[in-house]
Protein backbone atom coordinates (compact mmCIF):
# COMPACT_ATOMS: atom_id res chain seq x y z
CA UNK A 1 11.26 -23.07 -11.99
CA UNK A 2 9.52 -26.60 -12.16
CA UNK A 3 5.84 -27.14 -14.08
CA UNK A 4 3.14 -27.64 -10.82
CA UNK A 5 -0.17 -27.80 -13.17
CA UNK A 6 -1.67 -26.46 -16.22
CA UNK A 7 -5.11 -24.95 -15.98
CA UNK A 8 -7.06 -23.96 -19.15
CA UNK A 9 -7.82 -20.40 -19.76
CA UNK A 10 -6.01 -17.04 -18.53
CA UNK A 11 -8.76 -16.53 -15.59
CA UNK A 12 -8.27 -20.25 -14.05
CA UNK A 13 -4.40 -19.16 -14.47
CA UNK A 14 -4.35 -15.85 -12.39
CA UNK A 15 -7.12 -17.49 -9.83
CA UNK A 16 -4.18 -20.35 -8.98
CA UNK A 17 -1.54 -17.85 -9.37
CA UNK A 18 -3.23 -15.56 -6.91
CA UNK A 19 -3.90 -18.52 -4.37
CA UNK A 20 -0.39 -19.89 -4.16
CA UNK A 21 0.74 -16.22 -3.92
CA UNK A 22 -1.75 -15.65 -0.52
CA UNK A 23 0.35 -18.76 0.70
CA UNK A 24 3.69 -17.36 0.17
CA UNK A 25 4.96 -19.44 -2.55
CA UNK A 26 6.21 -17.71 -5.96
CA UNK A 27 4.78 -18.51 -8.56
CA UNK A 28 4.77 -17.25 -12.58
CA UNK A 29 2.16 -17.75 -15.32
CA UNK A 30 3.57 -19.33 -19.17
CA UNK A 31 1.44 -20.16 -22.16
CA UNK A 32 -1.80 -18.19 -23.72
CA UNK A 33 -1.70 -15.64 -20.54
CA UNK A 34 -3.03 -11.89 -21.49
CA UNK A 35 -2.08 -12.81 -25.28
CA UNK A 36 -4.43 -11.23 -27.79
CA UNK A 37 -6.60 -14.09 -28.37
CA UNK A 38 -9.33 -14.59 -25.83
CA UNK A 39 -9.18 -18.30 -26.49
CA UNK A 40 -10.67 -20.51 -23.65
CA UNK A 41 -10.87 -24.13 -25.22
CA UNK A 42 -8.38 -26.74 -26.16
CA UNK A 43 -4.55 -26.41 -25.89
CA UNK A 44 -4.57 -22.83 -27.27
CA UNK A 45 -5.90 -21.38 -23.80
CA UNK A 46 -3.33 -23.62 -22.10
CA UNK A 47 -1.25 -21.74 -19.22
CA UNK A 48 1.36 -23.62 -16.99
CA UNK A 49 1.92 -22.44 -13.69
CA UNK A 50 5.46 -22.74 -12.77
CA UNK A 51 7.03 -22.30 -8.85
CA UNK A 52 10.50 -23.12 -7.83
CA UNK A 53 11.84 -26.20 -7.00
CA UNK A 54 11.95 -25.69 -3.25
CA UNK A 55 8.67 -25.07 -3.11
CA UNK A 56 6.92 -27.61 -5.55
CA UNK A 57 5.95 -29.14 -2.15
CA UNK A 58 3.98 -26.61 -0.17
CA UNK A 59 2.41 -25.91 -3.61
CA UNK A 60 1.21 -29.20 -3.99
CA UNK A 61 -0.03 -29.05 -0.53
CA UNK A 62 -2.03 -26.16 -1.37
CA UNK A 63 -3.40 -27.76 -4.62
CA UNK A 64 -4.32 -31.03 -2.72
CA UNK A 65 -6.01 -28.69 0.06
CA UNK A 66 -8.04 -26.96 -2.53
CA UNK A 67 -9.52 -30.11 -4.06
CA UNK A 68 -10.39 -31.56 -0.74
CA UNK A 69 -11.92 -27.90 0.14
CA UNK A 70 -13.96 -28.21 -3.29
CA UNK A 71 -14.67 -31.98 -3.12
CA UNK A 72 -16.24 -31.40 0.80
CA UNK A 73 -18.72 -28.03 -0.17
CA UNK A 74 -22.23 -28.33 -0.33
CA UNK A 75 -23.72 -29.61 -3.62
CA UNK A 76 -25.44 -26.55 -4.53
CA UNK A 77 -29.14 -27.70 -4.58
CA UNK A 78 -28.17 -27.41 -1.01
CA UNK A 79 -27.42 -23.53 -1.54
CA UNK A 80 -31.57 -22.46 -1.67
CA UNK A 81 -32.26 -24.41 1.30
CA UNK A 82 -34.37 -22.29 3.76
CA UNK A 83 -35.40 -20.07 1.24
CA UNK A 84 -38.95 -19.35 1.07
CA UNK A 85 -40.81 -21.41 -1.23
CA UNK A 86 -41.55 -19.52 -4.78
CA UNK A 87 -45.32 -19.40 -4.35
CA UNK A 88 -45.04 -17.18 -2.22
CA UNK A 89 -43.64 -14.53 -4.41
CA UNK A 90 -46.48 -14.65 -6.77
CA UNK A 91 -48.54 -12.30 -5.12
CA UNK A 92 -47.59 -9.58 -7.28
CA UNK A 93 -49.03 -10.94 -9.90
CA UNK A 94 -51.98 -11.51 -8.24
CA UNK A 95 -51.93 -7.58 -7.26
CA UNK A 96 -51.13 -6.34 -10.54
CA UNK A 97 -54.22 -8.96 -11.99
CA UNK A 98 -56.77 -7.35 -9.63
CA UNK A 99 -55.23 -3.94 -10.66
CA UNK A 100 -55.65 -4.70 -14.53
CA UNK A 101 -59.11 -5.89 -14.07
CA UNK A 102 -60.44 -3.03 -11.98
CA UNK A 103 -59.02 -0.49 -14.42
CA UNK A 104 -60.82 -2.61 -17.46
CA UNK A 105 -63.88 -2.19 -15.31
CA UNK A 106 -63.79 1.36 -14.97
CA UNK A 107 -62.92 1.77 -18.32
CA UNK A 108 -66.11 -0.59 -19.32
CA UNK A 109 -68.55 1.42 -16.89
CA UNK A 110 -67.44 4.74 -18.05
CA UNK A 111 -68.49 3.41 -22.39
CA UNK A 112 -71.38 2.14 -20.92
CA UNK A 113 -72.74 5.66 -19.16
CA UNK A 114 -71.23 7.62 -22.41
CA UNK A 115 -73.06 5.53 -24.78
């Protein structure tokens, strides 16, 4: 088995290991994996992902496809775009306003006539 990346953290670990596995290529997990310290910083949470020689290449192909993947995605103030503007979901407020002030009204009138 030959070293293709470390990744920091368990999760980060298992996502990779799960991606080069969709792609055919074995692949095993070493370092802070599953252990019984949830630690996610530094070289504690460090986990090596290791595949076999023969297929360090189509690994790194998959790695290199990934980052190009990631480096051509929307920037995500692009992810809202379309989406209704946010003044228009006030009008509950508004509703529940009117609401409040009728009640207070009511409740006004009805001292008023009792007093």
């Amino acid at each position: 088995m030959t070293l293709l990346t470390s990744v920091g953290g368990s999760f980060r670990g298992h996502v990779l290991l799960a991606r080069l596995e969709s792609e055919g290529i074995d692949a095993q997990l070493r370092g802070a994996v599953n252990g019984p310290y949830g630690l996610t910083m530094g070289d504690m949470a460090r986990v090596d992902v290791y595949v076999p020689a023969e297929q360090l290449d189509d690994a790194r192909y998959v790695l290199l496809a990934d980052e190009v993947d990631a480096s051509m995605a929307a920037p995500t103030e692009w992810w809202d775009a379309g989406a209704e503007s946010r003044s228009r979901t006030r009008w509950p407020w508004f509703v529940a306003l009117v609401l409040l002030g009728i009640t207070m009204a009511g409740v006004f009138f009805s001292f008023l006539r009792h007093w």
